[in-house]
C-alpha atoms as a PDB file:
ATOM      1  CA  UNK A   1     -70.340 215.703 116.084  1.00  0.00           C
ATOM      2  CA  UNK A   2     -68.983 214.648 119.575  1.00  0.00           C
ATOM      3  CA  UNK A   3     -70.117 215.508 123.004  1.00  0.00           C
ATOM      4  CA  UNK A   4     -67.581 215.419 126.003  1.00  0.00           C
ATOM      5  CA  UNK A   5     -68.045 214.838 130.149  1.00  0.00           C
ATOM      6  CA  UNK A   6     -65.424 216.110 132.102  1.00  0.00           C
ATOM      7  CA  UNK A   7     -65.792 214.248 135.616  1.00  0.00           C
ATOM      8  CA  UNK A   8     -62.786 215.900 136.776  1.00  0.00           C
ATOM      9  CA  UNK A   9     -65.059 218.582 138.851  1.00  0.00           C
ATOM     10  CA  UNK A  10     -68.018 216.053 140.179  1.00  0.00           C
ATOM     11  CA  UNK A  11     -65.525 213.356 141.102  1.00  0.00           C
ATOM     12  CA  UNK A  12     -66.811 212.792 144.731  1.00  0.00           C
ATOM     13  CA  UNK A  13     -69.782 213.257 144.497  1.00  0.00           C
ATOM     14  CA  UNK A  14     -72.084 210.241 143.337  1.00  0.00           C
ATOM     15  CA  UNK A  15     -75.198 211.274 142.610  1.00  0.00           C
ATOM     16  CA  UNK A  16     -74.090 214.205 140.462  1.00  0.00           C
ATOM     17  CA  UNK A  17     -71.932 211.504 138.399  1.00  0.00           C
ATOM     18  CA  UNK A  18     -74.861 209.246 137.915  1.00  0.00           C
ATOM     19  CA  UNK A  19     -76.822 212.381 137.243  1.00  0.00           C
ATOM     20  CA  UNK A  20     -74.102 213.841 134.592  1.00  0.00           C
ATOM     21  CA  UNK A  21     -73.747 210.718 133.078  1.00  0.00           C
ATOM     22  CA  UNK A  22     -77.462 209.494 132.404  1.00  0.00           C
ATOM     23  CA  UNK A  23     -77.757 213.527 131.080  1.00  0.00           C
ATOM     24  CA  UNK A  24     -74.926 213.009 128.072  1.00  0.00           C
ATOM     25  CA  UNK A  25     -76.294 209.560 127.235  1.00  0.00           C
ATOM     26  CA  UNK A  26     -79.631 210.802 126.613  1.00  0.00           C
ATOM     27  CA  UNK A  27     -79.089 214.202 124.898  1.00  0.00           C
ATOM     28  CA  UNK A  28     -76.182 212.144 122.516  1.00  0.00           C
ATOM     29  CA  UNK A  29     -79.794 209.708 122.129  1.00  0.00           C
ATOM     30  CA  UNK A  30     -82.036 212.880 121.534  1.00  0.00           C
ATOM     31  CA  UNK A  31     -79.346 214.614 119.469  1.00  0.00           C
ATOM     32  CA  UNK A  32     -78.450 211.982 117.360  1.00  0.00           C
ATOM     33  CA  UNK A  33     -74.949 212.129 118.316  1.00  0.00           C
ATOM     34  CA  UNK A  34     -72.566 209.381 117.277  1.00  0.00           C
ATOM     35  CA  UNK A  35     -70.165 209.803 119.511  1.00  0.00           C
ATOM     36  CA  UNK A  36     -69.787 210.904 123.179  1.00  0.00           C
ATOM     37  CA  UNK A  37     -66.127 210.634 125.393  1.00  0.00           C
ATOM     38  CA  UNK A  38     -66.178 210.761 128.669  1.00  0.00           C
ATOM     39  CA  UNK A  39     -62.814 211.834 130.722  1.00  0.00           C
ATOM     40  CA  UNK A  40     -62.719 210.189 134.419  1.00  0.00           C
ATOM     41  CA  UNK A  41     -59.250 210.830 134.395  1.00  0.00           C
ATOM     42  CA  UNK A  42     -56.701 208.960 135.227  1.00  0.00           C
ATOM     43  CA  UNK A  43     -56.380 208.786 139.047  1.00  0.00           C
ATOM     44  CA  UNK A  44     -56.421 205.362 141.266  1.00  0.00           C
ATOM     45  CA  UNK A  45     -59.240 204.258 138.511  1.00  0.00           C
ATOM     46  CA  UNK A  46     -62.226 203.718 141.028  1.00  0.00           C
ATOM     47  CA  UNK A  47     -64.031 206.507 139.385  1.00  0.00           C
ATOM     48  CA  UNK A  48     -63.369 204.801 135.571  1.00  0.00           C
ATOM     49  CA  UNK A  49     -64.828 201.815 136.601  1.00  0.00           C
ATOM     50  CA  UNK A  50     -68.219 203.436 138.538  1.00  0.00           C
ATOM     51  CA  UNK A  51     -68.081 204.855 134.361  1.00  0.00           C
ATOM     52  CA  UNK A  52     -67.673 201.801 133.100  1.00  0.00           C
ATOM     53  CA  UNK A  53     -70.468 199.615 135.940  1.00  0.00           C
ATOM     54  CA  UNK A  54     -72.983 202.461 134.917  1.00  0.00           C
ATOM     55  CA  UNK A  55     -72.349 201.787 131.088  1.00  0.00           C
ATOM     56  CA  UNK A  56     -73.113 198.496 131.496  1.00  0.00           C
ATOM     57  CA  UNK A  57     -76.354 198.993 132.921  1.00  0.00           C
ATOM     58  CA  UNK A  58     -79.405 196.936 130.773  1.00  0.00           C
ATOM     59  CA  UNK A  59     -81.239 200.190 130.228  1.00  0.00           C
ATOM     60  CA  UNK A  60     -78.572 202.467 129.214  1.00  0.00           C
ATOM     61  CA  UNK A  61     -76.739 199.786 127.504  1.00  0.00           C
ATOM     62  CA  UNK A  62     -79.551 199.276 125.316  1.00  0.00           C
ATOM     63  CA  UNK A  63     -78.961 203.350 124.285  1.00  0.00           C
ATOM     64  CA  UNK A  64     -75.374 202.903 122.273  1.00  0.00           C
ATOM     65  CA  UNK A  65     -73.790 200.704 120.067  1.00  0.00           C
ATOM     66  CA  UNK A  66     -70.660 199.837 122.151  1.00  0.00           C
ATOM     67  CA  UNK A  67     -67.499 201.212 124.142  1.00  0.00           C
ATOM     68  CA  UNK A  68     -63.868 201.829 123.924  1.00  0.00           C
ATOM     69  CA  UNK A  69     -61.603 202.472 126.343  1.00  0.00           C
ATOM     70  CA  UNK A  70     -58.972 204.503 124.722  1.00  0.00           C
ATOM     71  CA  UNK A  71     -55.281 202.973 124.557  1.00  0.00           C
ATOM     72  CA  UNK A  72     -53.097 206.640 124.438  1.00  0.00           C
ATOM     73  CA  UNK A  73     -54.955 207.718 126.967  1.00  0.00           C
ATOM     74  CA  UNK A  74     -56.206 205.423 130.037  1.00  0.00           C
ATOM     75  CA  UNK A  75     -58.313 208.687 131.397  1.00  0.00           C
ATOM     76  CA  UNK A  76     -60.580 208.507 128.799  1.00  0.00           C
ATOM     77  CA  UNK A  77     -63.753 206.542 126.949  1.00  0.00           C
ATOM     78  CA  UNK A  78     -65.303 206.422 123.830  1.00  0.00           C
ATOM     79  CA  UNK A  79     -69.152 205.529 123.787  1.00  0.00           C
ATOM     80  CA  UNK A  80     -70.144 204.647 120.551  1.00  0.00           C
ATOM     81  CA  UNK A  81     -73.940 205.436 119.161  1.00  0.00           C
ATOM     82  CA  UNK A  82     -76.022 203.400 116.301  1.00  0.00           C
ATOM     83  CA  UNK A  83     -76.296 205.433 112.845  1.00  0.00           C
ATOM     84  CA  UNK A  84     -79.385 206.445 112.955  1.00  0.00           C
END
């Protein structure tokens, strides 16, 4: 099963991002969901990297297994989850 976060609609506006973001990352955790893609679209890429700077966070880092920025599609990322 796979969950998906459309930024598309919360785009400029930061707290709701953070907000969004830490929300999918912890109901993939409760859920037991291997695999969660978010879409920041493609754009000028400021709002793929605030993606990417949150990922790397310690704490929510320490929630999935790794990420992969997809290579058909620059608008989009893969988070990865451990097997549980």
């Amino acid at each position: 099963m796979k969950l998906t976060l459309d930024l598309h609609d919360i785009y400029n506006r930061g707290g709701d991002i953070d907000t969004a973001l830490r929300g999918i990352i912890d109901e993939a955790v409760e859920k037991k969901i291997k695999l969660v893609e978010i879409i920041p679209g493609k754009g000028s890429g400021q709002l793929k990297k605030r993606v990417l700077r949150f990922l790397d966070q310690k704490d929510i880092k320490a929630k999935y297994h790794r990420v992969e920025k997809d290579s058909h599609n620059f608008g989009r990322i893969f988070v990865h989850f451990h097997p549980k």
